[in-house]
Protein backbone atom coordinates (compact mmCIF):
# COMPACT_ATOMS: atom_id res chain seq x y z
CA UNK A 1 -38.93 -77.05 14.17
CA UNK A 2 -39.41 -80.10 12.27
CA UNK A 3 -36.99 -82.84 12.85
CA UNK A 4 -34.32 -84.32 10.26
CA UNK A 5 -35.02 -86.80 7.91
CA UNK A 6 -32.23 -89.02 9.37
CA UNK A 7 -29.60 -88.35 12.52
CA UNK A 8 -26.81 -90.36 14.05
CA UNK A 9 -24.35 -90.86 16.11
CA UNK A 10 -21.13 -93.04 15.05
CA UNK A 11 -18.40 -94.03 17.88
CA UNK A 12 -14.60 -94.99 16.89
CA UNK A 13 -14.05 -98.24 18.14
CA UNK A 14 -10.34 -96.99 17.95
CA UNK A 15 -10.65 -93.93 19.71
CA UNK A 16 -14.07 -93.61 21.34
CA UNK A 17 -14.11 -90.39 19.65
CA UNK A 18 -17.69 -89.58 17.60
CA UNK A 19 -18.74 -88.86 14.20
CA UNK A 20 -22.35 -87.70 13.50
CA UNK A 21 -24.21 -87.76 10.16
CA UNK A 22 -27.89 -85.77 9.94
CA UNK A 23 -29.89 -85.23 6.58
CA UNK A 24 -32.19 -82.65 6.68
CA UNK A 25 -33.98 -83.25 3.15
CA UNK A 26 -33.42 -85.25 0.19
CA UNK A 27 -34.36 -83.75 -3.30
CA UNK A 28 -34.67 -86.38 -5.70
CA UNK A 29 -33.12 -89.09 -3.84
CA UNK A 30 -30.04 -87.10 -2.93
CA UNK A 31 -28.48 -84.60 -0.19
CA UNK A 32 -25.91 -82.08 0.00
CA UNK A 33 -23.27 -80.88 2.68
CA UNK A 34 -19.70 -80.98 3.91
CA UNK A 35 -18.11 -82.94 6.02
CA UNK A 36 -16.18 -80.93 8.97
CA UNK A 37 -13.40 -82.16 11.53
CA UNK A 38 -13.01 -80.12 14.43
CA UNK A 39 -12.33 -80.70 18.41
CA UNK A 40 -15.82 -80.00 19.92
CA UNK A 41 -18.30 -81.00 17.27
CA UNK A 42 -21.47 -82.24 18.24
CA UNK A 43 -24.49 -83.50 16.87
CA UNK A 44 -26.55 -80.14 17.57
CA UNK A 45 -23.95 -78.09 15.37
CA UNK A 46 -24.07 -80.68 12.56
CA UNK A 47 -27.84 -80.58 13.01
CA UNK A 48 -27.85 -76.89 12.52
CA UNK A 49 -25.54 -76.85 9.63
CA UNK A 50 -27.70 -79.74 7.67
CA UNK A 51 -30.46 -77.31 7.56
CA UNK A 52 -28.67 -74.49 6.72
CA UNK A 53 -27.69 -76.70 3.93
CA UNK A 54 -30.96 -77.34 2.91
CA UNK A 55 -31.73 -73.87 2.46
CA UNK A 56 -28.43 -73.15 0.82
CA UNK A 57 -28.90 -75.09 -2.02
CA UNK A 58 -32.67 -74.60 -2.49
CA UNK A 59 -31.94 -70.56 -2.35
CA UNK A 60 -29.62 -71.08 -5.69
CA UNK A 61 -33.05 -72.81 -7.79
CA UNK A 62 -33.15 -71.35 -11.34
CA UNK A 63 -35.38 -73.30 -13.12
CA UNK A 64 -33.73 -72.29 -16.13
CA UNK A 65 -30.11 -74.09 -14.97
CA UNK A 66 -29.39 -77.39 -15.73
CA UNK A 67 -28.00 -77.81 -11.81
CA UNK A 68 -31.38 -78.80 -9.76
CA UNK A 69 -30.83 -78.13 -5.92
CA UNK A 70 -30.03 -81.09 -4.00
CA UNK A 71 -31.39 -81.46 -0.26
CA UNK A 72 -29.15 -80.78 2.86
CA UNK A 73 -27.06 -82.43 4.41
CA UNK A 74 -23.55 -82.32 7.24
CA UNK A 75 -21.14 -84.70 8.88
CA UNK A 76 -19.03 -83.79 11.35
CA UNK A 77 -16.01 -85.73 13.75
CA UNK A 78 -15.14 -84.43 17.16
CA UNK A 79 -11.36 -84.36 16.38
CA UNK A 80 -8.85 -81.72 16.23
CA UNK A 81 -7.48 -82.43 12.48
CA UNK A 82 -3.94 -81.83 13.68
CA UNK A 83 -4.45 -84.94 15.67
CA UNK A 84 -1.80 -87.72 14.42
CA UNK A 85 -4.67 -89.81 14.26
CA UNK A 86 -7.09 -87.47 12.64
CA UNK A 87 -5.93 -88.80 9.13
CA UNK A 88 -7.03 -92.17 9.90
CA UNK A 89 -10.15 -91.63 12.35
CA UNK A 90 -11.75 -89.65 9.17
CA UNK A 91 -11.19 -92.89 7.01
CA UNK A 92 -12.71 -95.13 9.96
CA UNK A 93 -15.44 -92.42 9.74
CA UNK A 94 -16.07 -92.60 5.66
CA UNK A 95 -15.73 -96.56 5.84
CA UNK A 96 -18.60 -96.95 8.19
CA UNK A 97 -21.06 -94.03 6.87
CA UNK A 98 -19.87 -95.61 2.79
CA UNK A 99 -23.49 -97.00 2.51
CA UNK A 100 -24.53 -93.42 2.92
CA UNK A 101 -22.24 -91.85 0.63
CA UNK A 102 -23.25 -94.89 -1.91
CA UNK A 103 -27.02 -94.19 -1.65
CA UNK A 104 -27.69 -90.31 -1.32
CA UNK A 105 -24.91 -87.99 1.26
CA UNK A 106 -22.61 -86.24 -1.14
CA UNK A 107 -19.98 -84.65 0.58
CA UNK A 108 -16.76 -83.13 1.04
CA UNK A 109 -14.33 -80.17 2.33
CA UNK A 110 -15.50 -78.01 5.12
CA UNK A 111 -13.97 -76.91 8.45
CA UNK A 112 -10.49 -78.62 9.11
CA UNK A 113 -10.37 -80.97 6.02
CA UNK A 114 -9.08 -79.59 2.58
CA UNK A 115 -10.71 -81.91 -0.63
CA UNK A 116 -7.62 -83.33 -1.41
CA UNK A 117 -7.84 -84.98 1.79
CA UNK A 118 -11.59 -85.87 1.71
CA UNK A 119 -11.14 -87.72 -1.49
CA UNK A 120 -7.41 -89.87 -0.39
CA UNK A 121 -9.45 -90.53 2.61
CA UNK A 122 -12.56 -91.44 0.87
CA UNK A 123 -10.89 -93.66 -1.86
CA UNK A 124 -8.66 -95.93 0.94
CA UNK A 125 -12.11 -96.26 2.24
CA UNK A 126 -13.67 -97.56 -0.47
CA UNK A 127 -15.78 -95.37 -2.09
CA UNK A 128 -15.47 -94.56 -5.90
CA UNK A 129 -16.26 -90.85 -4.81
CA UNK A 130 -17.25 -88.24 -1.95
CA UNK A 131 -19.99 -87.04 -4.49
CA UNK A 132 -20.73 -90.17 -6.30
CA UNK A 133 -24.53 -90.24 -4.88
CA UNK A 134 -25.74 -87.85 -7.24
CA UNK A 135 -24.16 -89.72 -10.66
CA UNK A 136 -27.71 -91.15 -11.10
CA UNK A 137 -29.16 -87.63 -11.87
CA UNK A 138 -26.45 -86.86 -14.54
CA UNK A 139 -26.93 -86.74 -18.07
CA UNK A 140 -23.42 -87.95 -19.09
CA UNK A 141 -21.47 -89.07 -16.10
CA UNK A 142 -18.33 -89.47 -17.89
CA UNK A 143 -18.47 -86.13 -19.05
CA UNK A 144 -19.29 -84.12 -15.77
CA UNK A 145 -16.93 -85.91 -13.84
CA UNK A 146 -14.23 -85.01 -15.77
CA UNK A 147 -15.36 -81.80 -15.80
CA UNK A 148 -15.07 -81.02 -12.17
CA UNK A 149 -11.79 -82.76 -12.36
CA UNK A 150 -10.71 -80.19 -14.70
CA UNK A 151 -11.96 -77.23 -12.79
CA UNK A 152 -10.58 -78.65 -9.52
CA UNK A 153 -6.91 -78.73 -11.15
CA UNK A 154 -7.70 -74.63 -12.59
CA UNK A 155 -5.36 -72.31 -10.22
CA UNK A 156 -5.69 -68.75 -10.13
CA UNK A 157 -2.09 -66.55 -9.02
CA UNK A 158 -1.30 -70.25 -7.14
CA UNK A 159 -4.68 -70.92 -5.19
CA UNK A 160 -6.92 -73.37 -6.83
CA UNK A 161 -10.22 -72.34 -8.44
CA UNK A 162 -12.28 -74.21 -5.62
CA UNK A 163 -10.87 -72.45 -2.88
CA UNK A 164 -11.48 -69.30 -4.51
CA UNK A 165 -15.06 -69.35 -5.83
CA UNK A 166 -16.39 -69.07 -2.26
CA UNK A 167 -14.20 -66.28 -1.68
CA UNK A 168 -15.45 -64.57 -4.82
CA UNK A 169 -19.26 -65.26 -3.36
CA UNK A 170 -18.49 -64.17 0.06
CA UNK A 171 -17.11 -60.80 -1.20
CA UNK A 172 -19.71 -59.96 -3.82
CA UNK A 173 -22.19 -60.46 -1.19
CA UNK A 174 -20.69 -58.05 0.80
CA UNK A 175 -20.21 -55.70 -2.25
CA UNK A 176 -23.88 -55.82 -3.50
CA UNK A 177 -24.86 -54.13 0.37
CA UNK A 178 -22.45 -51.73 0.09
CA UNK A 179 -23.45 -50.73 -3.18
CA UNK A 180 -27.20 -50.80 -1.94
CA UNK A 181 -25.99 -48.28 0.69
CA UNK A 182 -24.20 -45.97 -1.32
CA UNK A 183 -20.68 -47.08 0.50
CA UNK A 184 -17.31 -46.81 -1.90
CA UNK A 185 -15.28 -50.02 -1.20
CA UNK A 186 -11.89 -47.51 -0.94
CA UNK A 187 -11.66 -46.35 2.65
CA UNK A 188 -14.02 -49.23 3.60
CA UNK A 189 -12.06 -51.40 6.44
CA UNK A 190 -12.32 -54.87 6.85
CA UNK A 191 -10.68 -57.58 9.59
CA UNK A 192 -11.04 -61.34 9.09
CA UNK A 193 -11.93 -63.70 11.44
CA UNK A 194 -10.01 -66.78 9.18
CA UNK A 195 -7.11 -66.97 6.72
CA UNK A 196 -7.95 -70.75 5.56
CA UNK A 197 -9.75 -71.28 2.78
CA UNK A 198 -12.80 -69.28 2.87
CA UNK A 199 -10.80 -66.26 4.94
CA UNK A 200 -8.49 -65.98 2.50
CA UNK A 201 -10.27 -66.02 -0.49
CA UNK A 202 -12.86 -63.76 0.91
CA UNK A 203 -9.56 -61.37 1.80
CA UNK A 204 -7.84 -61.84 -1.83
CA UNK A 205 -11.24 -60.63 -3.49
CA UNK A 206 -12.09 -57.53 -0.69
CA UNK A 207 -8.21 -56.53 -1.17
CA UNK A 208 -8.63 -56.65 -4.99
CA UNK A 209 -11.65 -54.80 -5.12
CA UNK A 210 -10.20 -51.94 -3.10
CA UNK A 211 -11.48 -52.69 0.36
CA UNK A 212 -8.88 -52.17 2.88
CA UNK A 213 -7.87 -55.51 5.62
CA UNK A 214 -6.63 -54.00 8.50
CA UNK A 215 -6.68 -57.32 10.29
CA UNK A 216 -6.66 -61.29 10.05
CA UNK A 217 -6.90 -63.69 13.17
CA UNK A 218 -5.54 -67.26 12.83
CA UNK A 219 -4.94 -69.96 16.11
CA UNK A 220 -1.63 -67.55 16.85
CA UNK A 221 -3.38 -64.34 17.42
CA UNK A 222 -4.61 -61.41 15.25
CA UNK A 223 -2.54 -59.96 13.06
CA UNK A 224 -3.33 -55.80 12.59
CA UNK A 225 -2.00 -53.03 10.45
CA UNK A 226 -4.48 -50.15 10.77
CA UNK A 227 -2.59 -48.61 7.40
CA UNK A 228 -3.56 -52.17 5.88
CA UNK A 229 -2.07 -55.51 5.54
CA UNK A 230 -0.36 -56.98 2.58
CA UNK A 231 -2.83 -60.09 1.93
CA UNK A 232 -1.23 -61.10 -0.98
CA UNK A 233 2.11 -62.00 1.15
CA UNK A 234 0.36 -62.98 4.07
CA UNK A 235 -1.49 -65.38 1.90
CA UNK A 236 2.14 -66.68 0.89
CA UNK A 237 3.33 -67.19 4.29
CA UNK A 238 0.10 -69.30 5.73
CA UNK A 239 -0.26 -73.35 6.54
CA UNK A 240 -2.53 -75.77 5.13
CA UNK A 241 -4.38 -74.67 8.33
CA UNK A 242 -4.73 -70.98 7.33
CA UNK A 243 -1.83 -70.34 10.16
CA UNK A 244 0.37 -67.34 9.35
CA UNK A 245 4.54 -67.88 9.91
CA UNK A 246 5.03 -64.71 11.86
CA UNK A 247 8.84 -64.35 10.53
CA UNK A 248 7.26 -62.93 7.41
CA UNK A 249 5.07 -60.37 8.69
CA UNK A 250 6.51 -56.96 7.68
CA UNK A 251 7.78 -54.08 10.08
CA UNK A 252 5.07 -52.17 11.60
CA UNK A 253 2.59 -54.91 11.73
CA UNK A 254 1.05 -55.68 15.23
CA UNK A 255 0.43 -59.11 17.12
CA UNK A 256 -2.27 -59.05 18.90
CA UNK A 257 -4.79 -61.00 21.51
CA UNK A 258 -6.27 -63.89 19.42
CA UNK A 259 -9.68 -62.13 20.14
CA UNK A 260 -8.65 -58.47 19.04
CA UNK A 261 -10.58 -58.61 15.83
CA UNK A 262 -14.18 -58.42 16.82
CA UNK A 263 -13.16 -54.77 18.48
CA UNK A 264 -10.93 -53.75 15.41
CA UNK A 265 -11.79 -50.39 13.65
CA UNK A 266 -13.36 -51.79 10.81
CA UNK A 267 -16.62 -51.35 9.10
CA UNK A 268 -16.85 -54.53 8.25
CA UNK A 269 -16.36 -58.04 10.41
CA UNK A 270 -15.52 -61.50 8.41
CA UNK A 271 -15.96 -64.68 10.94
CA UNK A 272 -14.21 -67.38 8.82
CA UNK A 273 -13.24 -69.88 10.76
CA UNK A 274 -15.39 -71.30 13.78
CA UNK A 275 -19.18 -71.75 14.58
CA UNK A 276 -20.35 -69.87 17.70
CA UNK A 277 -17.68 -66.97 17.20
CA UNK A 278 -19.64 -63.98 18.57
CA UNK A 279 -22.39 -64.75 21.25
CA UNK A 280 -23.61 -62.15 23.77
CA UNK A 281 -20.70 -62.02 25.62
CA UNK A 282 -18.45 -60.18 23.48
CA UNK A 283 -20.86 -58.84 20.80
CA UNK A 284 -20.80 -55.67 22.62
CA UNK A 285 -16.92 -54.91 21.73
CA UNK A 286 -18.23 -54.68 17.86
CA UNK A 287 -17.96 -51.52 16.48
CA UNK A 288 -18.47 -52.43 12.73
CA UNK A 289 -21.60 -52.14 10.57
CA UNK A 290 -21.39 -55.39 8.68
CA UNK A 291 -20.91 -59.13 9.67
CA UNK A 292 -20.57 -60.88 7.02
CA UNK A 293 -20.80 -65.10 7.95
CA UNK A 294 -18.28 -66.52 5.97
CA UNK A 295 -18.18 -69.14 8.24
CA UNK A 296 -21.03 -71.05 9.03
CA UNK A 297 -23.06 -69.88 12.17
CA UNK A 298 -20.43 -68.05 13.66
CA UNK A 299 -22.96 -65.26 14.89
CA UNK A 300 -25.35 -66.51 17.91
CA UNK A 301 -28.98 -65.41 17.57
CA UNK A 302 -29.47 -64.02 20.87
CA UNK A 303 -26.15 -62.14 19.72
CA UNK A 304 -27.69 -61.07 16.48
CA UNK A 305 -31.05 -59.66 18.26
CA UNK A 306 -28.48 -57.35 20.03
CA UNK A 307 -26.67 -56.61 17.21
CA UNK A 308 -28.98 -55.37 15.43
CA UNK A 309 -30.41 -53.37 17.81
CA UNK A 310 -27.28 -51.54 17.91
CA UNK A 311 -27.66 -50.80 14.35
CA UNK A 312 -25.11 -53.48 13.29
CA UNK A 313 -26.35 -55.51 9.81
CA UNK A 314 -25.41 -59.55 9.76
CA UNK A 315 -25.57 -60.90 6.13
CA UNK A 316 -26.24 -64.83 6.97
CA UNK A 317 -23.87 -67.54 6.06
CA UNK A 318 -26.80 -69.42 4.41
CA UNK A 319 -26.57 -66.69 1.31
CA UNK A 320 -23.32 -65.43 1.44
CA UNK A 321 -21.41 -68.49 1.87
CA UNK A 322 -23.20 -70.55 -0.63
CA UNK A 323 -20.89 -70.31 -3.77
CA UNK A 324 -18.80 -72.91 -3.16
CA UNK A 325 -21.66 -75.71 -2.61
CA UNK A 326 -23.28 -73.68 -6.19
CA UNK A 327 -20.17 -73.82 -7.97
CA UNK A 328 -19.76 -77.62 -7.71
CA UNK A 329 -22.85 -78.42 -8.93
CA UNK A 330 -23.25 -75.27 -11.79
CA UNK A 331 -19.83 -77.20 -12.59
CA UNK A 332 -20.88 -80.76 -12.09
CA UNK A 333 -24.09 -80.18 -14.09
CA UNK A 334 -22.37 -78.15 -17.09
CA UNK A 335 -23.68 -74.65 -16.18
CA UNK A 336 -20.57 -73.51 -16.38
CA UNK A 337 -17.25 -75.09 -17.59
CA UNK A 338 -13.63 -75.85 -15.85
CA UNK A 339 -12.67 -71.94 -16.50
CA UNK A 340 -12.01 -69.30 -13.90
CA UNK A 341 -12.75 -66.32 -15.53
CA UNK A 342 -16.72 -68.29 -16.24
CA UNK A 343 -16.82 -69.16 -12.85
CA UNK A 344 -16.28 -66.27 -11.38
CA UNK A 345 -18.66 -64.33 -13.59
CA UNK A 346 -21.69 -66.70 -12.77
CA UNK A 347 -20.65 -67.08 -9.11
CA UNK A 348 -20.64 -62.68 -9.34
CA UNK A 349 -23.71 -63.06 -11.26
CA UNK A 350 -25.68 -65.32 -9.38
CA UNK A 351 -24.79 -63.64 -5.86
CA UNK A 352 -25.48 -60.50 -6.23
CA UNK A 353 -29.28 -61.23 -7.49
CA UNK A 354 -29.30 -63.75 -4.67
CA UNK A 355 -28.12 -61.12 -2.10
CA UNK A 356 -30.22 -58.24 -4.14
CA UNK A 357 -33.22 -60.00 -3.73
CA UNK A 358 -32.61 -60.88 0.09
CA UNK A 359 -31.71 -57.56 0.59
CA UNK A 360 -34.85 -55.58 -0.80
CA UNK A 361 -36.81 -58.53 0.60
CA UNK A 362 -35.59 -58.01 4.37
CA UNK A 363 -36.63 -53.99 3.56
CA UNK A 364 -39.72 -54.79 2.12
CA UNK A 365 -40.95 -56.81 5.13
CA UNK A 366 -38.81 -54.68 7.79
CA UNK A 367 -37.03 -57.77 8.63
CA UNK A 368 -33.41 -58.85 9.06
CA UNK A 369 -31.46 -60.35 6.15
CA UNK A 370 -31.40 -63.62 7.37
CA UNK A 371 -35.41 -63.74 8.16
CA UNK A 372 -35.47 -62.49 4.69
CA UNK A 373 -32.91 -65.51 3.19
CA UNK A 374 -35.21 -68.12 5.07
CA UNK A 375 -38.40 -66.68 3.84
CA UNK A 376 -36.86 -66.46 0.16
CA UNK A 377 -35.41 -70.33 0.76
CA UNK A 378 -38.94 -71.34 1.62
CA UNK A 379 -40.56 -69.98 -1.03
CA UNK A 380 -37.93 -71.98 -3.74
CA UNK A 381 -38.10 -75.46 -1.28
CA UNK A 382 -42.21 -74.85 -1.93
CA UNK A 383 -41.46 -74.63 -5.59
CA UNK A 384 -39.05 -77.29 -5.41
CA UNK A 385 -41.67 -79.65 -4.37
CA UNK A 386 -43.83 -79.02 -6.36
CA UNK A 387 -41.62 -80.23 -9.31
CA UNK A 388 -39.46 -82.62 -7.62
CA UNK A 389 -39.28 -85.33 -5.56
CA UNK A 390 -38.73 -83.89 -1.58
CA UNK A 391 -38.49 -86.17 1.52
CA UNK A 392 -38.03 -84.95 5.09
């Protein structure tokens, strides 16, 4: 496996406590990925996720769209974010990787840090912007910063528009295979590893489309109704963390063991939350026919090989989790504008050809989805290169 283009290791002078920064590719100068805070992170996971970022972006080319994939990219900080120092360890973090940030990482929200926080953090540090790497490569900077600023401010039934749009993605993946399989979404049961912002989304749109959530897991436990759960109100009652307050759970709805999820009745398992959620020491209490990686790689590989040889279908994070990283830049780039009903329509859109494509590809071949999704991403990185300046 070929090695980054750039990886370090950063050390709190504070704390002692780490930060790591790889870049997996640059397209045109400039690299893409979030920045995640989480007790445990190391510079393998952030390695991993860099080049799932790679492919992420380069599996949403359309030569036709004005947004150009960007190459891959992930920071991480081994901190729990509920640390009273988290707040200012991640601006100790930003101040010392700024020259990055200046030149070509754009970043922001991922795993235990909302965007609001990413860009207070990021402007006490000094920086005119998480993102402002890729100005350069706008047409009117002015104009597609204000933009985004607009669409960030959008909120749909009180959740904003960029927490939602990777919801949306997440759910039409998982849509497009059932309707490749002939499986109506009522009757279809779903538990969620997750209620933060990808979780809950992803629940909101399953819910809405007639899917049934018969269980969510936060940090307190799992949370099961096998008639189904009211997301909409759990949705009300949940932290900044994606924490539920258990006072507002209705009669008749269950507390469970914090691990009760992966063996839930369900047809359908959503990891949201953590990397390394299902390895091969519990994959064998799944009984569903669909993981769908909200989060990113939350299913083990060695776990996946068993998986599917149970019969049990993983749709990778690198496809189906990709609509929030898309959405900033179709938004960024003037694709679409700061409107929810557009960007759900073109995230829709532009997933289910993605996962369509994937899909019939990982038939075709006799394959698994995500050999498929790297074999597609390959192909559009090849084609990216040959247009574009590439570095790895």
């Amino acid at each position: 496996m070929t090695a980054p283009l750039l990886s370090l290791t950063w050390t709190d002078h504070v704390t002692g406590r780490r930060g790591f920064l790889v870049v997996d590719r640059l397209v045109r100068g400039v690299a893409s990925g979030g920045l995640r805070m989480r007790e445990g992170c190391t510079l393998d996971e952030v390695t991993g996720l860099a080049r799932g970022m790679t492919m992420k972006e380069a599996l949403h080319f359309d030569p036709r769209s004005r947004y150009v994939p960007l190459g891959g990219a992930k920071g991480g900080i081994d901190c729990d974010p509920r640390d009273p120092g988290a707040y200012d360890l991640l601006v100790r973090y930003l101040r010392a990787m700024r020259p990055y940030i200046e030149s070509f990482w754009t970043t922001g929200e991922d795993l235990g840090l909302s965007q609001d926080l990413v860009d207070r953090a990021a402007a006490e540090a000094g920086l005119v912007s998480s993102i402002q790497a890729v100005y350069p490569l706008l047409d009117d900077e002015a104009a597609a910063r204000r933009r985004l600023a607009d669409a960030f401010a959008v909120e749909v039934d009180g959740i904003g528009l960029d927490e939602l749009v990777g919801g949306c993605g997440v759910a039409e993946s998982l849509l497009t295979a059932l309707d490749r399989a002939g499986v109506p979404y009522a009757g279809t049961r779903v538990a969620v590893q997750g209620l933060g912002t990808m979780g809950g989304a992803t629940a909101r749109f399953l819910a809405r489309a007639g899917l049934t959530v018969v269980a969510v897991a936060d940090v307190k436990g799992t949370i099961a109704d096998p008639a189904g759960l009211d997301v909409e109100a759990l949705l009300a009652a949940r932290d900044a963390y994606g924490t539920v307050d258990r006072a507002a759970l209705r009669p008749g709805v269950r507390e469970l063991g914090g691990d009760e999820w992966l063996s839930a009745d369900v047809d359908v398992l959503v990891p949201a939350a953590v990397s390394y959620a299902i390895d091969t020491a519990n994959q064998d209490r799944i009984t569903a026919r669909w993981i769908v990686e909200a989060a990113n790689m939350p299913v083990l590989p060695k776990a996946e090989e068993l998986l599917r040889a149970r019969g049990i279908t993983v749709l990778p994070d690198v496809v189906v989790n990709s609509g929030t990283n898309a959405w900033w830049w179709w938004t960024l780039f003037g694709d679409i504008g700061a409107d929810a009903d557009e960007a759900f329509a073109h995230t829709r859109r532009s997933m289910r050809a993605l996962v369509e494509h994937v899909l019939a590809r990982a038939e075709a071949d006799g394959t698994t989805p995500r050999a498929a999704a790297h074999a597609v991403g390959a192909d559009r990185i090849a084609r990216l290169a040959e247009r574009f300046d590439c570095h790895r």
